[in-house]
Protein backbone atom coordinates (compact mmCIF):
# COMPACT_ATOMS: atom_id res chain seq x y z
CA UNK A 1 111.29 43.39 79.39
CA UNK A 2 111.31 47.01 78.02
CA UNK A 3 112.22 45.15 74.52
CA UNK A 4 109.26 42.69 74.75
CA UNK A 5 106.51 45.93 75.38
CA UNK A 6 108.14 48.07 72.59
CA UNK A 7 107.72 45.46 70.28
CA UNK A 8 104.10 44.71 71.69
CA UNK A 9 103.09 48.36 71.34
CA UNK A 10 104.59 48.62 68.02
CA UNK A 11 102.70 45.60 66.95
CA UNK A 12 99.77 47.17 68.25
CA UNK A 13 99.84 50.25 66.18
CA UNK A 14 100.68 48.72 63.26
CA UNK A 15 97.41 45.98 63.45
CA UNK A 16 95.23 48.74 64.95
CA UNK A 17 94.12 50.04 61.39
CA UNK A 18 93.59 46.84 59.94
CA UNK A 19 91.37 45.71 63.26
CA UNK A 20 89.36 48.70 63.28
CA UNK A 21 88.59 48.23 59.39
CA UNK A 22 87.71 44.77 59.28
CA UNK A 23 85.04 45.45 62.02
CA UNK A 24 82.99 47.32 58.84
CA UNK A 25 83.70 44.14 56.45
CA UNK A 26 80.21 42.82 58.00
CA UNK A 27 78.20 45.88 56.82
CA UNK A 28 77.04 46.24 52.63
CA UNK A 29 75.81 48.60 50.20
CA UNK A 30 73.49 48.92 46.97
CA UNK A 31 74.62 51.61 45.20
CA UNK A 32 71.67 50.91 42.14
CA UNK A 33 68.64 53.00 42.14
CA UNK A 34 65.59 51.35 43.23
CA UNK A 35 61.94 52.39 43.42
CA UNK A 36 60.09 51.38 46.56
CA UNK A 37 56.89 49.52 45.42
CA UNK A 38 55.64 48.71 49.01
CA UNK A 39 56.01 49.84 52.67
CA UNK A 40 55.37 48.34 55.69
CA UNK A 41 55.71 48.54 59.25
CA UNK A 42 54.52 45.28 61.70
CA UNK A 43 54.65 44.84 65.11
CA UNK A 44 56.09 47.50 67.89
CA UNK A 45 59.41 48.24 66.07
CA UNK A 46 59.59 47.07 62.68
CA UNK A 47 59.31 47.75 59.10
CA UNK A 48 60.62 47.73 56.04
CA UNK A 49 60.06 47.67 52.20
CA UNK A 50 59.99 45.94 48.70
CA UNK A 51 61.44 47.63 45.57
CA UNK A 52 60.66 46.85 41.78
CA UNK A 53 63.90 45.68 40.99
CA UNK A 54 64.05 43.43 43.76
CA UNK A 55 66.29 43.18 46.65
CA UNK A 56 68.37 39.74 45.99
CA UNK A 57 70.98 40.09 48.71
CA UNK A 58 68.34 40.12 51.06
CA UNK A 59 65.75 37.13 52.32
CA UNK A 60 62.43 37.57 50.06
CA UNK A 61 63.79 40.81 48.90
CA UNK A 62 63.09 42.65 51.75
CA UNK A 63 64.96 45.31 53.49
CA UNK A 64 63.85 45.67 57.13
CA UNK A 65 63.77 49.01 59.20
CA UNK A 66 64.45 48.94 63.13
CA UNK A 67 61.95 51.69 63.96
CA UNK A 68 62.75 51.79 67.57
CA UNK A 69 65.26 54.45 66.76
CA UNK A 70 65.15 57.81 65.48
CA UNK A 71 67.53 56.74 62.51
CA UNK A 72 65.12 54.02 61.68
CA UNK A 73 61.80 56.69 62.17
CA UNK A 74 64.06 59.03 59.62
CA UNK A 75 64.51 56.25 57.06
CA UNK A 76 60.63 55.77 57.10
CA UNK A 77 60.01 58.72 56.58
CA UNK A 78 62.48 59.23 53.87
CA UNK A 79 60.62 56.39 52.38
CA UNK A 80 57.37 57.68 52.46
CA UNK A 81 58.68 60.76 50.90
CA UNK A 82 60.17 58.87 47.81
CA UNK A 83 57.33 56.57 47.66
CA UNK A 84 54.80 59.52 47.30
CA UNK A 85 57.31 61.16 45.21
CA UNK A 86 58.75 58.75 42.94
CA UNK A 87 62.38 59.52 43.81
CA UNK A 88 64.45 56.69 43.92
CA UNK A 89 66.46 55.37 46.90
CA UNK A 90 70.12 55.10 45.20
CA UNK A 91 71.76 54.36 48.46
CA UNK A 92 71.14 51.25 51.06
CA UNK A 93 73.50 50.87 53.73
CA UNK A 94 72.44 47.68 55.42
CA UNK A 95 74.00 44.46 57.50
CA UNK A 96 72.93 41.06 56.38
CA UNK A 97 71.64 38.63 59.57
CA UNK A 98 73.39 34.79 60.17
CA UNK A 99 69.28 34.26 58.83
CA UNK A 100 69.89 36.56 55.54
CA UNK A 101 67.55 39.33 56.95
CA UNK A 102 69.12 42.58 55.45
CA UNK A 103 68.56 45.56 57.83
CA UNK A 104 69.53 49.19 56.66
CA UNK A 105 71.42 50.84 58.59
CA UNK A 106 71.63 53.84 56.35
CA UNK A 107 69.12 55.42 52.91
CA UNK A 108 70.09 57.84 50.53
CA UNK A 109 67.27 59.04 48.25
CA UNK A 110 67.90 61.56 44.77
């Protein structure tokens, strides 16, 4: 019995890495610079925005923003700021709906 649960834990440990890293396969990034062209926020917590050099990973090249959180308020208003700006967003972390929705998760802006 002792036997059996050493070889169990060991097991464990040595699959724990590789189960805690394919939990992130799920989530993408675009690492190109884009420039946001349009903004837009609809409905209580939503929003999002178009770029020039479009968005093909995502359904109608959008990238949607959950603006129910303060991450999501911070990524608006990063985008705002690059908009008015012209900086570029040269970042997008996002995860990709089973619809094809994209929805960042993450903005990095230069």
């Amino acid at each position: 019995m002792i036997v059996i649960k050493k070889i169990f834990v060991s097991a464990l440990v040595c699959c724990l890495p590789t189960l805690i890293i394919s939990t992130n396969v799920y989530a993408s990034q675009i690492m190109t610079s884009k420039t946001v062209t349009r903004i837009f926020s609809e409905g209580e917590n939503s929003g999002g925005f178009y770029t020039a050099e479009g968005l093909p990973e995502c359904k109608w090249g959008i990238m949607y923003i959950n603006l129910s959180s303060n991450a999501g308020k911070a990524m608006m208003s990063q985008l705002l700021t690059a908009k008015s700006a012209g900086f570029k967003v040269v970042r997008i972390d996002y995860t990709v709906s089973s619809s094809g929705a994209c929805m960042a998760s993450g903005l990095h802006i230069q």
